[in-house]
C-alpha atoms as a PDB file:
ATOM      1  CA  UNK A   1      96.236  72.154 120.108  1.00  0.00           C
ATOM      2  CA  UNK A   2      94.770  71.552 116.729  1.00  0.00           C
ATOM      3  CA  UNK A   3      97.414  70.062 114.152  1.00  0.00           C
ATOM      4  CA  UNK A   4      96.787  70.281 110.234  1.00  0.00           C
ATOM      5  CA  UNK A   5      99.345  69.157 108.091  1.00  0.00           C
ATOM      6  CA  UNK A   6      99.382  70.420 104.586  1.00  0.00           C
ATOM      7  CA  UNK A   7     101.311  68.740 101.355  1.00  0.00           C
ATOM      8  CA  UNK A   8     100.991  65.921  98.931  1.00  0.00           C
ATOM      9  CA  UNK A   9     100.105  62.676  99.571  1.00  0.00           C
ATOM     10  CA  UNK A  10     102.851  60.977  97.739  1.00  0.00           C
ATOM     11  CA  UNK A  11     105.185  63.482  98.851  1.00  0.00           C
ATOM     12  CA  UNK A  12     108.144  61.594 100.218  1.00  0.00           C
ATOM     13  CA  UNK A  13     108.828  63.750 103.060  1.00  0.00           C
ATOM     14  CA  UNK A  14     105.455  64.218 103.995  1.00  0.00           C
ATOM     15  CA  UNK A  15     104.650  60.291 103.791  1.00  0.00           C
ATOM     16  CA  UNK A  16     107.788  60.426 106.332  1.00  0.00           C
ATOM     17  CA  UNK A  17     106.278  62.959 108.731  1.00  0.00           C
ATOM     18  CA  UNK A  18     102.739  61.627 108.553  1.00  0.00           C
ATOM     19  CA  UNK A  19     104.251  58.199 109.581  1.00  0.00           C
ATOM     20  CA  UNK A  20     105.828  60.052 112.678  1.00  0.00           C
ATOM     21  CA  UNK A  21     102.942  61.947 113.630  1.00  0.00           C
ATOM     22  CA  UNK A  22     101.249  58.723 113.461  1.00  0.00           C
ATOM     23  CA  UNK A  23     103.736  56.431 115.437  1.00  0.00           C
ATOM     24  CA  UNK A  24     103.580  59.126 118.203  1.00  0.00           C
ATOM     25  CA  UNK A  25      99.575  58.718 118.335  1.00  0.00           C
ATOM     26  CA  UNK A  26      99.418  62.440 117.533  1.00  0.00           C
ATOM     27  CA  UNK A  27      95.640  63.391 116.230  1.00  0.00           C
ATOM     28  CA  UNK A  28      96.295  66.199 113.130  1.00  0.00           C
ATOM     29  CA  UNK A  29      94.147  66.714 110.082  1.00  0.00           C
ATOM     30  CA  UNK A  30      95.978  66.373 106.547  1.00  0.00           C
ATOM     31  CA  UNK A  31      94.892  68.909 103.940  1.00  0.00           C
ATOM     32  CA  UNK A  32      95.668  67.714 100.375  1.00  0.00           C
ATOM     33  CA  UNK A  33      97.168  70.195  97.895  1.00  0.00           C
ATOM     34  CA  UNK A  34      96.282  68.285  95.015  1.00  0.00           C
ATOM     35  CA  UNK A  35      92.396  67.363  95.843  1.00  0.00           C
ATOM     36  CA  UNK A  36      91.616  70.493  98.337  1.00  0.00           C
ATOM     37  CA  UNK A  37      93.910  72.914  96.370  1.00  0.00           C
ATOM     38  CA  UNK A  38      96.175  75.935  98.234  1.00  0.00           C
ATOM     39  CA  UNK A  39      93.681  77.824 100.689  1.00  0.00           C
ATOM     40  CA  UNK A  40      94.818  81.346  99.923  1.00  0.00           C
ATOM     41  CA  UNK A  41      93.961  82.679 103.372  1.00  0.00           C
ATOM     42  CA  UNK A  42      95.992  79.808 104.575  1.00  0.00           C
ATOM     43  CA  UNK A  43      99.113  80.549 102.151  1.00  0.00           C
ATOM     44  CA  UNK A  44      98.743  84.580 102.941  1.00  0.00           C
ATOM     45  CA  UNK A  45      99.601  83.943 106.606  1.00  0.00           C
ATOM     46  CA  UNK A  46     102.381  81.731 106.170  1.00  0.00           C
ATOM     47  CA  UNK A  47     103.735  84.287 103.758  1.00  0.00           C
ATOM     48  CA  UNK A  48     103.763  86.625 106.271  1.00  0.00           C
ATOM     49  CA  UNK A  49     105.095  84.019 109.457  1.00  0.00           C
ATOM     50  CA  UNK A  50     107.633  82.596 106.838  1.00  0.00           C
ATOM     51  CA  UNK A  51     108.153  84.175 104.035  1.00  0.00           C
ATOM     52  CA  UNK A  52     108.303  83.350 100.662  1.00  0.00           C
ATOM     53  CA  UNK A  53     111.942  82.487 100.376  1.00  0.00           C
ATOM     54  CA  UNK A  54     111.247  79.607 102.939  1.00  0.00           C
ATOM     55  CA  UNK A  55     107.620  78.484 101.691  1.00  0.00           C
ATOM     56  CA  UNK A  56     108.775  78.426  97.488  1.00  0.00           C
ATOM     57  CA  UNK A  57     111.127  75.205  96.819  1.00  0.00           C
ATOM     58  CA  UNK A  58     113.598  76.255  94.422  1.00  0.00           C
ATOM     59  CA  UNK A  59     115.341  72.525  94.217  1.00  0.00           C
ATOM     60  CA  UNK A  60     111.993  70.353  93.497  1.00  0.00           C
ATOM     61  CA  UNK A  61     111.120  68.940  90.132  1.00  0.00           C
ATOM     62  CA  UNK A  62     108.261  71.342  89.832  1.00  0.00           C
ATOM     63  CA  UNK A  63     110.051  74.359  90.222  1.00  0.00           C
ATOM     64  CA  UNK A  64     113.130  73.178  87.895  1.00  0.00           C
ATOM     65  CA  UNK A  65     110.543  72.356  84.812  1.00  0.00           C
ATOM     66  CA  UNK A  66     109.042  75.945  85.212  1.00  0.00           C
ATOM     67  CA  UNK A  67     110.131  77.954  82.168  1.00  0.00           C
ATOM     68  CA  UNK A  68     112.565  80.685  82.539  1.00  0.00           C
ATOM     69  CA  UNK A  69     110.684  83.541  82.344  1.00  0.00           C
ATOM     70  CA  UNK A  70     108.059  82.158  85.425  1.00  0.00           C
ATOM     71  CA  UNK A  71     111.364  81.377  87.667  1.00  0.00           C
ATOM     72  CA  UNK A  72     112.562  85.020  87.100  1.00  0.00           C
ATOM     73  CA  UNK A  73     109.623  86.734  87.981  1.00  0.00           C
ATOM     74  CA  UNK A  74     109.478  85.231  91.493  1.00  0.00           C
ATOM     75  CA  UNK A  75     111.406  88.171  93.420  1.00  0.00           C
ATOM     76  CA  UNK A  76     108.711  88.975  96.248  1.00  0.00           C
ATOM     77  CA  UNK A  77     105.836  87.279  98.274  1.00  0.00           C
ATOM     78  CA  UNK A  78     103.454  88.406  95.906  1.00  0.00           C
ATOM     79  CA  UNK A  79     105.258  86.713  92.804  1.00  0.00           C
ATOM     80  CA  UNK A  80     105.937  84.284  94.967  1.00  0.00           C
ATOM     81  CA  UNK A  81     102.313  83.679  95.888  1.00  0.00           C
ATOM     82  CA  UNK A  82     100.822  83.421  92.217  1.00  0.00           C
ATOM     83  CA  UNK A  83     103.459  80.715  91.157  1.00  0.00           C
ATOM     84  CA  UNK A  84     102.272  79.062  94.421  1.00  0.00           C
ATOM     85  CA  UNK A  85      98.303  78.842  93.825  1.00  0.00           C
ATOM     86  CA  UNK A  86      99.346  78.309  89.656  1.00  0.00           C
ATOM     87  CA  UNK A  87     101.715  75.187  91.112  1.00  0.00           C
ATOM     88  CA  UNK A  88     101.084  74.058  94.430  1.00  0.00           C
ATOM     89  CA  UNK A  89     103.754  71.557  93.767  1.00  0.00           C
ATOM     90  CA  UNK A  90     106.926  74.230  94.582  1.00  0.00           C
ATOM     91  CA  UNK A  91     105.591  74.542  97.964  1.00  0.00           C
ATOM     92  CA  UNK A  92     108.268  73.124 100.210  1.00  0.00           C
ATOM     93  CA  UNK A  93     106.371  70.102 102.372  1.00  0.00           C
ATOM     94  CA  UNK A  94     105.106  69.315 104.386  1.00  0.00           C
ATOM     95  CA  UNK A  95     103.376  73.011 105.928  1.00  0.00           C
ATOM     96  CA  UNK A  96     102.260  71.811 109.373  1.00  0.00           C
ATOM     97  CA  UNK A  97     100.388  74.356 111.540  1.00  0.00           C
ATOM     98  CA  UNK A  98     100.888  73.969 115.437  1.00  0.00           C
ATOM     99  CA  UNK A  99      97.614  75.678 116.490  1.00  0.00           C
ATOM    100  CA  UNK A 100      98.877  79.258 115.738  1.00  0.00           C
ATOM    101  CA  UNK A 101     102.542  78.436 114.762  1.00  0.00           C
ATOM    102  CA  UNK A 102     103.483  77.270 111.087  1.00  0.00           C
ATOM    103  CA  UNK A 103     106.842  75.110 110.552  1.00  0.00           C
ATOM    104  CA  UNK A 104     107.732  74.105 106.721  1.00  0.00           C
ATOM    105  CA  UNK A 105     109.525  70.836 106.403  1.00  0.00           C
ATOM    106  CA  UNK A 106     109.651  68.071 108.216  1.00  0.00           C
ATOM    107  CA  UNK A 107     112.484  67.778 111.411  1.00  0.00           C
ATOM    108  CA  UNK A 108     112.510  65.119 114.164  1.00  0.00           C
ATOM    109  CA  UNK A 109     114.606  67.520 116.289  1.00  0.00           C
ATOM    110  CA  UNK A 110     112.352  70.891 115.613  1.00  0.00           C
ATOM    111  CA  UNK A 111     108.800  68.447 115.865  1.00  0.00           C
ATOM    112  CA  UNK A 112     109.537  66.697 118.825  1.00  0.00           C
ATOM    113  CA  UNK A 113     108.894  69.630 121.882  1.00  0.00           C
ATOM    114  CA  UNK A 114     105.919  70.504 119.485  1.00  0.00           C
ATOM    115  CA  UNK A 115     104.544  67.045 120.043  1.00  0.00           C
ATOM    116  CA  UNK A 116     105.880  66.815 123.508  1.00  0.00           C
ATOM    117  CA  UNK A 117     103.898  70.161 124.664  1.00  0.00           C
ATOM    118  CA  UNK A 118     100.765  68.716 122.614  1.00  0.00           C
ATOM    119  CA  UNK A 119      99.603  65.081 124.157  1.00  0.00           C
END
């Protein structure tokens, strides 16, 4: 199964689930938001497996120094989406895509049959 982890390097929580990928000796590829940017095919299909309301994070930094006037026109995926690829940033991290299955966030309890079924 082919692992890619998407986020920010200095991201905090995925620093934390990089180092437990890594501590496990599980092989993934890390795609950088801020060098590589948001690949919109990418961000299209975890709209749909997801949803917006999962994927946007409404309590980071990013998203609280967004004017007003962007933070009230986010009401669908498509809003959503064009805040997204304008701010990678209020992307909750880390994305991580289990061959086929997408999981936002990182959770030792919700990662560990994923890594179980995959060495």
């Amino acid at each position: 199964m082919s692992i890619v982890v998407y986020g920010i390097p200095n991201c905090d929580t995925v620093k934390k689930a990089r180092a437990w990928l890594t501590a496990r000796g599980v092989r993934y590829d890390f795609h950088d938001f801020k060098k590589q940017g948001v690949p919109g095919q990418r961000l299209d299909a975890w709209l749909r497996e997801v949803g917006w309301e999962q994927l946007l994070n409404r309590q980071g930094t990013t998203w609280r120094k967004l004017d007003e006037a962007t933070k009230a026109s986010v009401h669908d995926g498509a809003s959503a989406r064009a805040v997204m690829v304008a701010q990678p940033s209020v992307i909750k991290r880390p994305v991580v895509e289990w061959g086929k299955q997408v999981m936002v966030g990182f959770s030792v309890a919700d990662w560990t049959p994923r890594v179980q079924s995959a060495t």
